[in-house]
N, C-alpha and C. Protein backbone atom coordinates (compact mmCIF):
# COMPACT_ATOMS: atom_id res chain seq x y z
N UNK A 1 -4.32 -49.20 -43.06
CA UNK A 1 -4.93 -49.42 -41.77
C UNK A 1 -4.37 -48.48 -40.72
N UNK A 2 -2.71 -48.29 -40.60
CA UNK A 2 -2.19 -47.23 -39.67
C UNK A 2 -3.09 -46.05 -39.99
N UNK A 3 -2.96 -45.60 -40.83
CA UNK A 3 -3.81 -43.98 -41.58
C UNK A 3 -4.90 -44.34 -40.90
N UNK A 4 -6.09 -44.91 -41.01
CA UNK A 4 -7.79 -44.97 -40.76
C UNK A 4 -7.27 -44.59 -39.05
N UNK A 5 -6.24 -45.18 -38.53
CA UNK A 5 -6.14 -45.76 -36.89
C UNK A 5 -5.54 -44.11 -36.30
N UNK A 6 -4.32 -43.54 -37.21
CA UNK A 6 -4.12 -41.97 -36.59
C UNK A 6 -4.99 -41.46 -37.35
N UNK A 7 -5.81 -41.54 -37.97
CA UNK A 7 -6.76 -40.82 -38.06
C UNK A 7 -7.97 -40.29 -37.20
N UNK A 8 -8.33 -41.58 -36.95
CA UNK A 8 -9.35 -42.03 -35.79
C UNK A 8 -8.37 -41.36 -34.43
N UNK A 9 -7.75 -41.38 -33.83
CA UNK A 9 -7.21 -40.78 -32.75
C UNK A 9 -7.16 -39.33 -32.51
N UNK A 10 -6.62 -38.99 -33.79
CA UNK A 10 -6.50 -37.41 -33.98
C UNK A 10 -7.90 -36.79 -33.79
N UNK A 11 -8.90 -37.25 -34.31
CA UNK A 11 -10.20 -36.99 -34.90
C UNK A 11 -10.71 -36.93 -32.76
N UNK A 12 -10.29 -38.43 -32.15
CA UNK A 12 -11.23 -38.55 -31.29
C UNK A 12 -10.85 -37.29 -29.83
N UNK A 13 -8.97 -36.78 -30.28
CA UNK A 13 -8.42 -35.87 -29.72
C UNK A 13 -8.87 -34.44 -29.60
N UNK A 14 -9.02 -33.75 -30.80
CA UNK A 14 -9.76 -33.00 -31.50
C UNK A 14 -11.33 -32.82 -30.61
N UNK A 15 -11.89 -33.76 -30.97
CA UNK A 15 -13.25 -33.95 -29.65
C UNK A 15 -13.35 -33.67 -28.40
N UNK A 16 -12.43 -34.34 -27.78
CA UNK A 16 -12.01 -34.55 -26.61
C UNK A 16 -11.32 -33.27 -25.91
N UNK A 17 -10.67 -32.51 -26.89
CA UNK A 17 -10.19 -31.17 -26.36
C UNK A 17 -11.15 -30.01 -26.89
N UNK A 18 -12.53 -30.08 -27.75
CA UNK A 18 -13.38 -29.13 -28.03
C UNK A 18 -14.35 -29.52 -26.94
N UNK A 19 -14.53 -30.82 -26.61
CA UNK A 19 -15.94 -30.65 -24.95
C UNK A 19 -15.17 -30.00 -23.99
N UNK A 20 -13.65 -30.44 -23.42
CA UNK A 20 -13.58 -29.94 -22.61
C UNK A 20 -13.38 -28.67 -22.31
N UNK A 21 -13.21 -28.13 -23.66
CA UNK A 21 -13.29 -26.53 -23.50
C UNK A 21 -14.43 -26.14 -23.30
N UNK A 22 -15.84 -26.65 -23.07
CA UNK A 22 -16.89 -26.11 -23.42
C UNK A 22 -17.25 -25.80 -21.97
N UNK A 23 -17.11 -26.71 -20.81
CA UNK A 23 -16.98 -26.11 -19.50
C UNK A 23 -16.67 -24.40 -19.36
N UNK A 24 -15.69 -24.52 -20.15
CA UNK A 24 -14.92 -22.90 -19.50
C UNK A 24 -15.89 -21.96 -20.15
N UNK A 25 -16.42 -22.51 -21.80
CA UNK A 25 -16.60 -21.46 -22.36
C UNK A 25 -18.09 -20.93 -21.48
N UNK A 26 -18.61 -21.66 -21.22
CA UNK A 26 -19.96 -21.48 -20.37
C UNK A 26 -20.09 -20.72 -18.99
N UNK A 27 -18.82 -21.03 -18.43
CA UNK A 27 -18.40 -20.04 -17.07
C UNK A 27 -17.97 -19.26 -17.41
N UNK A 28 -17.50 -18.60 -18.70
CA UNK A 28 -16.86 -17.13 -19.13
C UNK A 28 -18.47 -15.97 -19.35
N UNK A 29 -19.73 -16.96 -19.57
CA UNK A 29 -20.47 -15.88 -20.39
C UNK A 29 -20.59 -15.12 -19.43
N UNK A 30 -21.24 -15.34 -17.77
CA UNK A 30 -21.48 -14.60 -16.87
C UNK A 30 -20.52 -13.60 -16.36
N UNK A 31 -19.23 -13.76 -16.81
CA UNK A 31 -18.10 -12.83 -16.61
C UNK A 31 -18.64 -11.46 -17.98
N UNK A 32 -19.14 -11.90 -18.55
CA UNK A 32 -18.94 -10.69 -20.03
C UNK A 32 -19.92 -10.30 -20.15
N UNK A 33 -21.10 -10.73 -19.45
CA UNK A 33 -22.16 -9.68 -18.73
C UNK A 33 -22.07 -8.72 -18.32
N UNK A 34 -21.05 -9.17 -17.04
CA UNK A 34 -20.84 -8.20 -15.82
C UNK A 34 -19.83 -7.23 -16.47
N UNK A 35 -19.21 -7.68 -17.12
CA UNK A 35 -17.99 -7.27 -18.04
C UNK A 35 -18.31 -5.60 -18.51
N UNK A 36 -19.34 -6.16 -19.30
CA UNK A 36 -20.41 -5.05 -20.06
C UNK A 36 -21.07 -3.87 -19.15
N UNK A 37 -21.27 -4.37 -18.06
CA UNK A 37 -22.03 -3.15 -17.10
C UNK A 37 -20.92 -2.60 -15.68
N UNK A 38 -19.89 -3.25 -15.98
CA UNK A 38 -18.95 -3.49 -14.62
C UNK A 38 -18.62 -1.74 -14.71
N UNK A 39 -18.46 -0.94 -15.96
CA UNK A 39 -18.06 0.50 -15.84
C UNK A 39 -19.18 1.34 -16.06
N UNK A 40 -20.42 0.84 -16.25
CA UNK A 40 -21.55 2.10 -16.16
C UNK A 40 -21.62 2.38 -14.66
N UNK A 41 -21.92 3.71 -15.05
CA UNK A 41 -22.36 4.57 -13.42
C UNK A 41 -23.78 4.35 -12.86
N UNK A 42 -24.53 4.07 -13.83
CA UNK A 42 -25.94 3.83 -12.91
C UNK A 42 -25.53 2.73 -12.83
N UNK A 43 -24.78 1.61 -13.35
CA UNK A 43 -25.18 0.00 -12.78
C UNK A 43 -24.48 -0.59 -11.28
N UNK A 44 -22.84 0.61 -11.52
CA UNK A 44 -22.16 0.50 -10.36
C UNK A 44 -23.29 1.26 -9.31
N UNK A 45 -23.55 2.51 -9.33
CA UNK A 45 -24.50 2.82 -8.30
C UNK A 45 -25.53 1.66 -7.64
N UNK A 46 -26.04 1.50 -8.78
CA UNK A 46 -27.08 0.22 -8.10
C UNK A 46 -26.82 -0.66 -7.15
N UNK A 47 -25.36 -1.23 -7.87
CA UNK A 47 -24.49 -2.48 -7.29
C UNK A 47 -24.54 -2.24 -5.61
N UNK A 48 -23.77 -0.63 -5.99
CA UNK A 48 -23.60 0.26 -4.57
C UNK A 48 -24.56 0.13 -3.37
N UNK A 49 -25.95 0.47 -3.98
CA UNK A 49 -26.62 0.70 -2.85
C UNK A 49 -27.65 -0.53 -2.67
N UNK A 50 -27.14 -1.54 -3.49
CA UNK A 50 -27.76 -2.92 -2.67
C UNK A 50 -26.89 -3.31 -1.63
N UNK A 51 -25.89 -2.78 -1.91
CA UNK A 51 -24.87 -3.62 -0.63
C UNK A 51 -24.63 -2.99 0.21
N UNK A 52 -25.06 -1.94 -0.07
CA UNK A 52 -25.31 -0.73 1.24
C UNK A 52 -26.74 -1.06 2.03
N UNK A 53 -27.85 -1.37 1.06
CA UNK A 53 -29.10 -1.80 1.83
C UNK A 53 -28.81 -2.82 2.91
N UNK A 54 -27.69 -4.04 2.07
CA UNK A 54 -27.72 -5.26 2.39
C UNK A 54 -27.45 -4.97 4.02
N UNK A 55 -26.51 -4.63 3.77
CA UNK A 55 -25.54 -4.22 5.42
C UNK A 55 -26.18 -3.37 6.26
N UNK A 56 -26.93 -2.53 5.67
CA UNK A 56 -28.03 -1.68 6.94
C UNK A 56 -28.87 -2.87 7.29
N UNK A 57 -29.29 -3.64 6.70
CA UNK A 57 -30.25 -4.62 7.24
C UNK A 57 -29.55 -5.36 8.16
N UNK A 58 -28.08 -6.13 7.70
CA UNK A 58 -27.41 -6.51 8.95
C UNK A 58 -27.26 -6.20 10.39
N UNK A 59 -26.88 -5.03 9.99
CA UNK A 59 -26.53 -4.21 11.89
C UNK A 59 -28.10 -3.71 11.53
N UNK A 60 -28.95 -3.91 11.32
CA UNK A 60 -30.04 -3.39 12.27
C UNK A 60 -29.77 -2.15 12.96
N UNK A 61 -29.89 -0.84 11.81
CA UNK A 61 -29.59 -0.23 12.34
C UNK A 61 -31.01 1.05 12.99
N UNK A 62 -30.52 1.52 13.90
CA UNK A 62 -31.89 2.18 14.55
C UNK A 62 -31.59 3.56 14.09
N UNK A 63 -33.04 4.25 14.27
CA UNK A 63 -33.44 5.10 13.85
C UNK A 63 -31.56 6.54 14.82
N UNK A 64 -31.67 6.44 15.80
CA UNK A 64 -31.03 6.90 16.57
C UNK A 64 -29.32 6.57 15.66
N UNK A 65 -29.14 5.57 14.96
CA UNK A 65 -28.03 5.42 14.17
C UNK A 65 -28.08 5.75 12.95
N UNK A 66 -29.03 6.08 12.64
CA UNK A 66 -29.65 6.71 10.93
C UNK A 66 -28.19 7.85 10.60
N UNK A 67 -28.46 8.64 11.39
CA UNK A 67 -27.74 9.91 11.00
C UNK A 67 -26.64 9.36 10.69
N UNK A 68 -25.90 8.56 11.56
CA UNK A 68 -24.38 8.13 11.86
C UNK A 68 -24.18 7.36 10.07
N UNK A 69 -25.58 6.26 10.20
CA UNK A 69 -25.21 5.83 8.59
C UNK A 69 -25.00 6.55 7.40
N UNK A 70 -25.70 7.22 7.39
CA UNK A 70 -25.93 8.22 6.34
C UNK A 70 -24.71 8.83 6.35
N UNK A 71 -23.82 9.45 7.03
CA UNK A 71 -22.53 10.06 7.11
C UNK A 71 -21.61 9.21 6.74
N UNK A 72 -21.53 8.05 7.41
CA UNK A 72 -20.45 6.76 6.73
C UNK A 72 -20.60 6.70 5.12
N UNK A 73 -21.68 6.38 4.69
CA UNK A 73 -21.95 6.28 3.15
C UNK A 73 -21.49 7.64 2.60
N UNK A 74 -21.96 8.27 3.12
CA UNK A 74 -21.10 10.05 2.47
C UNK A 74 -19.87 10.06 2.34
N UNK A 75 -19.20 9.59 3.60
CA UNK A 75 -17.73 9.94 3.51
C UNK A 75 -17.07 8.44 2.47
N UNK A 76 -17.80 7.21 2.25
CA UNK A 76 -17.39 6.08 1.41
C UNK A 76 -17.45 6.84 0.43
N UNK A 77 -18.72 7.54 -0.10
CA UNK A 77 -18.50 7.88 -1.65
C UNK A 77 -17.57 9.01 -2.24
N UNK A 78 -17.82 9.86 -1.04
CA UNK A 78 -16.77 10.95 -1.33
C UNK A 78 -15.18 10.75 -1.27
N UNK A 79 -14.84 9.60 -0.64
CA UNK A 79 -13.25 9.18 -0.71
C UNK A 79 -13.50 8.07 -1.63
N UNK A 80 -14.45 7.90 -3.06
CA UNK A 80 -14.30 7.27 -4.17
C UNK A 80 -13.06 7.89 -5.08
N UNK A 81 -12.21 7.91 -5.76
CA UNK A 81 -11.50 8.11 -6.33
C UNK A 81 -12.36 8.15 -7.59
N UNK A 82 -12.22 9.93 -8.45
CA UNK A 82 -12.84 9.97 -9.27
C UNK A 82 -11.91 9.16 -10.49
N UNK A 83 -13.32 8.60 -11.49
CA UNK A 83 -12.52 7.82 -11.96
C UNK A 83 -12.76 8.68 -13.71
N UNK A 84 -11.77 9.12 -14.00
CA UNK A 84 -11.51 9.01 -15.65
C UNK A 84 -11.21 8.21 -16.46
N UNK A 85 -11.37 8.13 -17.81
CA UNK A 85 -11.11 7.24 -18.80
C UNK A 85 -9.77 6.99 -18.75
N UNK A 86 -8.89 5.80 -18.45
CA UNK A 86 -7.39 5.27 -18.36
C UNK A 86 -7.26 4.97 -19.99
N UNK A 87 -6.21 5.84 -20.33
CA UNK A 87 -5.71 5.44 -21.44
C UNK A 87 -4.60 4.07 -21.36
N UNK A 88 -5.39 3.00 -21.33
CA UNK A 88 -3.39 2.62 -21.67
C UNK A 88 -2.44 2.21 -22.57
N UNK A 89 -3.22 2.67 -23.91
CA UNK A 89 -2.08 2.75 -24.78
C UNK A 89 -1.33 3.85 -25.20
N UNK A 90 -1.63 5.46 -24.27
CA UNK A 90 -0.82 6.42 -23.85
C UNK A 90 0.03 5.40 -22.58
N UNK A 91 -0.65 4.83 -21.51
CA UNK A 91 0.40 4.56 -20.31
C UNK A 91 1.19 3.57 -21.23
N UNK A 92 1.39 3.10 -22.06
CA UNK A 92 2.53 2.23 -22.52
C UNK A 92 3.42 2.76 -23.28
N UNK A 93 2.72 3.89 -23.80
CA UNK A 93 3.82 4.18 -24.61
C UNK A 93 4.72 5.53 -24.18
N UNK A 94 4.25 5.71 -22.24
CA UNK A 94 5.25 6.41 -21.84
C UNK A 94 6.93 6.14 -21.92
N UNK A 95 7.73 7.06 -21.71
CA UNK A 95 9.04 6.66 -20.87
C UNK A 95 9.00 5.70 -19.26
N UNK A 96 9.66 4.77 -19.76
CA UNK A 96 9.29 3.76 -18.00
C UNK A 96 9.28 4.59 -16.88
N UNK A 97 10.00 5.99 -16.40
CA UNK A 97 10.06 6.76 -15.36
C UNK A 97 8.93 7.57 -15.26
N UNK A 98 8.45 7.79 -16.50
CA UNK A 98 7.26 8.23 -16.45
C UNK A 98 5.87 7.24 -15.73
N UNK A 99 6.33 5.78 -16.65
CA UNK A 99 5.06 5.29 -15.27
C UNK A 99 4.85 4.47 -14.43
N UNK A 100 6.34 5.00 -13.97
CA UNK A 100 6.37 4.51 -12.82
C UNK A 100 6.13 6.09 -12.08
N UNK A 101 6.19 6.89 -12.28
CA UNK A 101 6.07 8.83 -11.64
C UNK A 101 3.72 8.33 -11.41
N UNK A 102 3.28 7.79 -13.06
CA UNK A 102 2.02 7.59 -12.73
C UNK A 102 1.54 6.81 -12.12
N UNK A 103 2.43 5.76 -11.74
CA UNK A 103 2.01 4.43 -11.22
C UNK A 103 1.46 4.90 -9.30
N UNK A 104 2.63 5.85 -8.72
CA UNK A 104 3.12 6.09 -7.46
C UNK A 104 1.67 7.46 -7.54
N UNK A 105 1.83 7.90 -8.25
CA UNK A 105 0.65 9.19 -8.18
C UNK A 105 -0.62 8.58 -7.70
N UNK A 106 -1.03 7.17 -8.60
CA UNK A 106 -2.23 6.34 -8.53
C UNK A 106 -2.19 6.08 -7.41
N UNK A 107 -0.99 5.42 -6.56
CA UNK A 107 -0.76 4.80 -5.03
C UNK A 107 -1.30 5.39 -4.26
N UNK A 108 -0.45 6.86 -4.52
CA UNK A 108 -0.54 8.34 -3.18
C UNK A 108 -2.19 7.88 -2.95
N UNK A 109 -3.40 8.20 -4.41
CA UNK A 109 -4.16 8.67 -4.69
C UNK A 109 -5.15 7.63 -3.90
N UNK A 110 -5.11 6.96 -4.24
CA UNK A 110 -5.50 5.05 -3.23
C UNK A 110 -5.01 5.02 -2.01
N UNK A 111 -4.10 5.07 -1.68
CA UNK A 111 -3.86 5.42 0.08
C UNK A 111 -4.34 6.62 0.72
N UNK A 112 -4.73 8.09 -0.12
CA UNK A 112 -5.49 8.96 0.72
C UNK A 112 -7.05 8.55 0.75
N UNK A 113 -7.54 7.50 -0.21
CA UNK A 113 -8.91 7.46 -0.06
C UNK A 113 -8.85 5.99 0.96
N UNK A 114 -8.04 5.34 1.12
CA UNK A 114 -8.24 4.08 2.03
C UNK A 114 -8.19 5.14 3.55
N UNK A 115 -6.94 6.17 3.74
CA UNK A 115 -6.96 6.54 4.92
C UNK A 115 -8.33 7.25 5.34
N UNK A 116 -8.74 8.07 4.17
CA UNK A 116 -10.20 8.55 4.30
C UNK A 116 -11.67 7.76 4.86
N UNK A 117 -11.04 5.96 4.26
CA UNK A 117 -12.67 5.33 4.53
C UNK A 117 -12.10 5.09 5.96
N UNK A 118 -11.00 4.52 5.90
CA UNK A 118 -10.81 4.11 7.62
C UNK A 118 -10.70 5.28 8.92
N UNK A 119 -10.77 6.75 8.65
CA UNK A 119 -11.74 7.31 9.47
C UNK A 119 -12.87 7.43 9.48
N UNK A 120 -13.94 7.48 8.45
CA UNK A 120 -15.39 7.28 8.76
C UNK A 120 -15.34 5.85 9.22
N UNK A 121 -15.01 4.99 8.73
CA UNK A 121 -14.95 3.45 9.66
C UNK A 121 -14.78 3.77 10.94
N UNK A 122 -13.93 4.04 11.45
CA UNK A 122 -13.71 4.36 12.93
C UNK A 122 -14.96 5.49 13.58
N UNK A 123 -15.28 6.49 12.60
CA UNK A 123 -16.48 7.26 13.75
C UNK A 123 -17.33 6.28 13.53
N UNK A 124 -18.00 5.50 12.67
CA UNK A 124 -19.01 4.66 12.66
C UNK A 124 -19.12 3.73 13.41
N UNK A 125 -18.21 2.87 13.44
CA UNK A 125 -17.88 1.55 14.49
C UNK A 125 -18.24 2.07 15.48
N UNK A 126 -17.80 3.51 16.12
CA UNK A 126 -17.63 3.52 17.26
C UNK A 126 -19.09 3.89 18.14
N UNK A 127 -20.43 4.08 16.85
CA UNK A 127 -21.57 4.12 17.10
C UNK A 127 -22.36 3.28 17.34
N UNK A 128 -21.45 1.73 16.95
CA UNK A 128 -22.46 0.99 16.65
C UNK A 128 -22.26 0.01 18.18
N UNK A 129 -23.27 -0.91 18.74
CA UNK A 129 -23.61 -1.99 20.01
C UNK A 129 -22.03 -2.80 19.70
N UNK A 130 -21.96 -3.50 20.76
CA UNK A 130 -21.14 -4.84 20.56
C UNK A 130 -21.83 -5.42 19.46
N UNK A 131 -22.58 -6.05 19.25
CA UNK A 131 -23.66 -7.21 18.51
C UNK A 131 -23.38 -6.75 17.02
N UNK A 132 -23.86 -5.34 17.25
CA UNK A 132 -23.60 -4.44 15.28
C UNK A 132 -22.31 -4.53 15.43
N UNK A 133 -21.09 -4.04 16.29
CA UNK A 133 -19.74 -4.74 15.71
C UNK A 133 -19.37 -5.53 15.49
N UNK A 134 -19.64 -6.75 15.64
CA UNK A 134 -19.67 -8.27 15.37
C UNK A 134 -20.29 -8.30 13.83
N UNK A 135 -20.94 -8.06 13.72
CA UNK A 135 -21.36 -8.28 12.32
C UNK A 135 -21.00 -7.41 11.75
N UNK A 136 -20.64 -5.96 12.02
CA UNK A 136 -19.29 -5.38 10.95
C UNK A 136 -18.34 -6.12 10.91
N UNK A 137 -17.62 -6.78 11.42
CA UNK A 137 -16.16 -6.81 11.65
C UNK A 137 -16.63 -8.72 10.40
N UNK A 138 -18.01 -8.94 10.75
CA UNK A 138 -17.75 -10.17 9.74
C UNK A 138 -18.16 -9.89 7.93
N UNK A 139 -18.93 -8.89 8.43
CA UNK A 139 -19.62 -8.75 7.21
C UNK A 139 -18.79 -7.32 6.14
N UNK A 140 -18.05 -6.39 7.05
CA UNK A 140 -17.08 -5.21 6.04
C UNK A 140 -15.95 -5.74 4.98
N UNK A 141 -15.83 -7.06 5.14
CA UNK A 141 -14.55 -7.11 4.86
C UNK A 141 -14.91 -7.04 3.35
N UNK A 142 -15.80 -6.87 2.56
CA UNK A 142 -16.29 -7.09 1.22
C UNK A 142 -17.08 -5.25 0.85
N UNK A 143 -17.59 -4.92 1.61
CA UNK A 143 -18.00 -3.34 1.89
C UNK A 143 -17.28 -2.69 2.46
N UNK A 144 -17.78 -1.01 1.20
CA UNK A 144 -17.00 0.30 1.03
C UNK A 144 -16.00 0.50 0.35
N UNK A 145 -15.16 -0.98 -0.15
CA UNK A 145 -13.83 -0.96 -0.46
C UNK A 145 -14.10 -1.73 -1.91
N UNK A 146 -13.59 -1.17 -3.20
CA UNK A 146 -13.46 -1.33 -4.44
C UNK A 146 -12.69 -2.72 -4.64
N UNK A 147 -13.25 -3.68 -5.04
CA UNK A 147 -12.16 -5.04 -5.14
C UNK A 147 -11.94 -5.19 -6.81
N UNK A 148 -10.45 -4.78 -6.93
CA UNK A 148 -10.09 -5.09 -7.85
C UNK A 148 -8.54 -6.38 -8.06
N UNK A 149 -8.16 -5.86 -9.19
CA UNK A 149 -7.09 -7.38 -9.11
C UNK A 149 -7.34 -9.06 -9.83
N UNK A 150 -6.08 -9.17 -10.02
CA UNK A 150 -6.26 -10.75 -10.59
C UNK A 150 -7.10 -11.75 -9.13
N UNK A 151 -6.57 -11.34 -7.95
CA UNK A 151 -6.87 -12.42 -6.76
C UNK A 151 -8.00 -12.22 -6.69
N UNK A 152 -8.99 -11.05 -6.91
CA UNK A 152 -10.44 -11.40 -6.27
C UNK A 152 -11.47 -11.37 -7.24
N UNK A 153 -11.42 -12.03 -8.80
CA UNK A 153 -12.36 -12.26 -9.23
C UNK A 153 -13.75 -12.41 -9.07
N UNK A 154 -14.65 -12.90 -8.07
CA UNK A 154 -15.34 -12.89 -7.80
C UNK A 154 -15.93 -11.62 -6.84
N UNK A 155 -17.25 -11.24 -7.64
CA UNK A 155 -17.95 -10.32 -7.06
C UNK A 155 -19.49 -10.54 -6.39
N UNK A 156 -19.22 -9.83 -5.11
CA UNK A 156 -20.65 -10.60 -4.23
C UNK A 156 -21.11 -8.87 -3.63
């Protein structure tokens, strides 16, 4: 009778920890979608210039601000950091001084393109009404700028 009884427990455990995995497994598929297209260049482009549409539609921008946009988006893409194929099972199997020498190169390389967007940010802003800065200042914080990292999983 003990046997039938840990049996029955184990069995109903077993269950009980395969549904509740099934939550996660269902919120992972939409990650391995994106997963799949997250490094093509036409899909990132696309990504790109919906959220570039999105935000011209925001600030309403006028014909008289056309030019100004068009230059902001130039100087966003051109302070993209070209991106090559990252080996990293060469970066692991450097000498640690070594990557930490690549780690700081990557930094430099990311702080000249942040200092780069935040001067076209600044000639742009400085084109736009009170009203269009208000809705930059709510709506940039997600545009021009590459979100990567464990903290910002989510992509909008």
């Amino acid at each position: 009778m003990k046997t039938l009884h840990k049996a029955f427990v184990i069995g109903a455990a077993v269950i009980g920890f395969g549904a509740a995995s099934l939550p996660a497994m269902a919120e992972e598929a939409p990650q391995h979608r994106y997963a799949a297209t997250k490094f093509d260049p036409v899909k990132m482009q696309e990504r790109m210039d919906a959220r570039a549409k999105r935000m011209h539609d925001a600030l309403k921008i006028t014909p008289a601000q056309e030019g100004a946009w068009q230059a902001y988006l130039s100087a966003l893409k051109s302070s993209m950091p070209q991106r090559g194929h990252f080996d990293r099972v060469a970066f692991k199997a450097m000498p640690a001084p070594e990557r930490m020498e690549k780690r700081i190169e990557m930094a430099k390389a990311h702080l000249a393109s942040m200092e780069s967007k935040l001067a076209a940010t600044r000639t742009f802003y400085a084109t736009l009404t009170p009203e269009q800065q208000k809705t930059f200042d709510e709506k940039s914080g997600r545009f021009g700028h590459h979100r990567h990292g464990r903290m910002m999983r989510h992509h909008g």
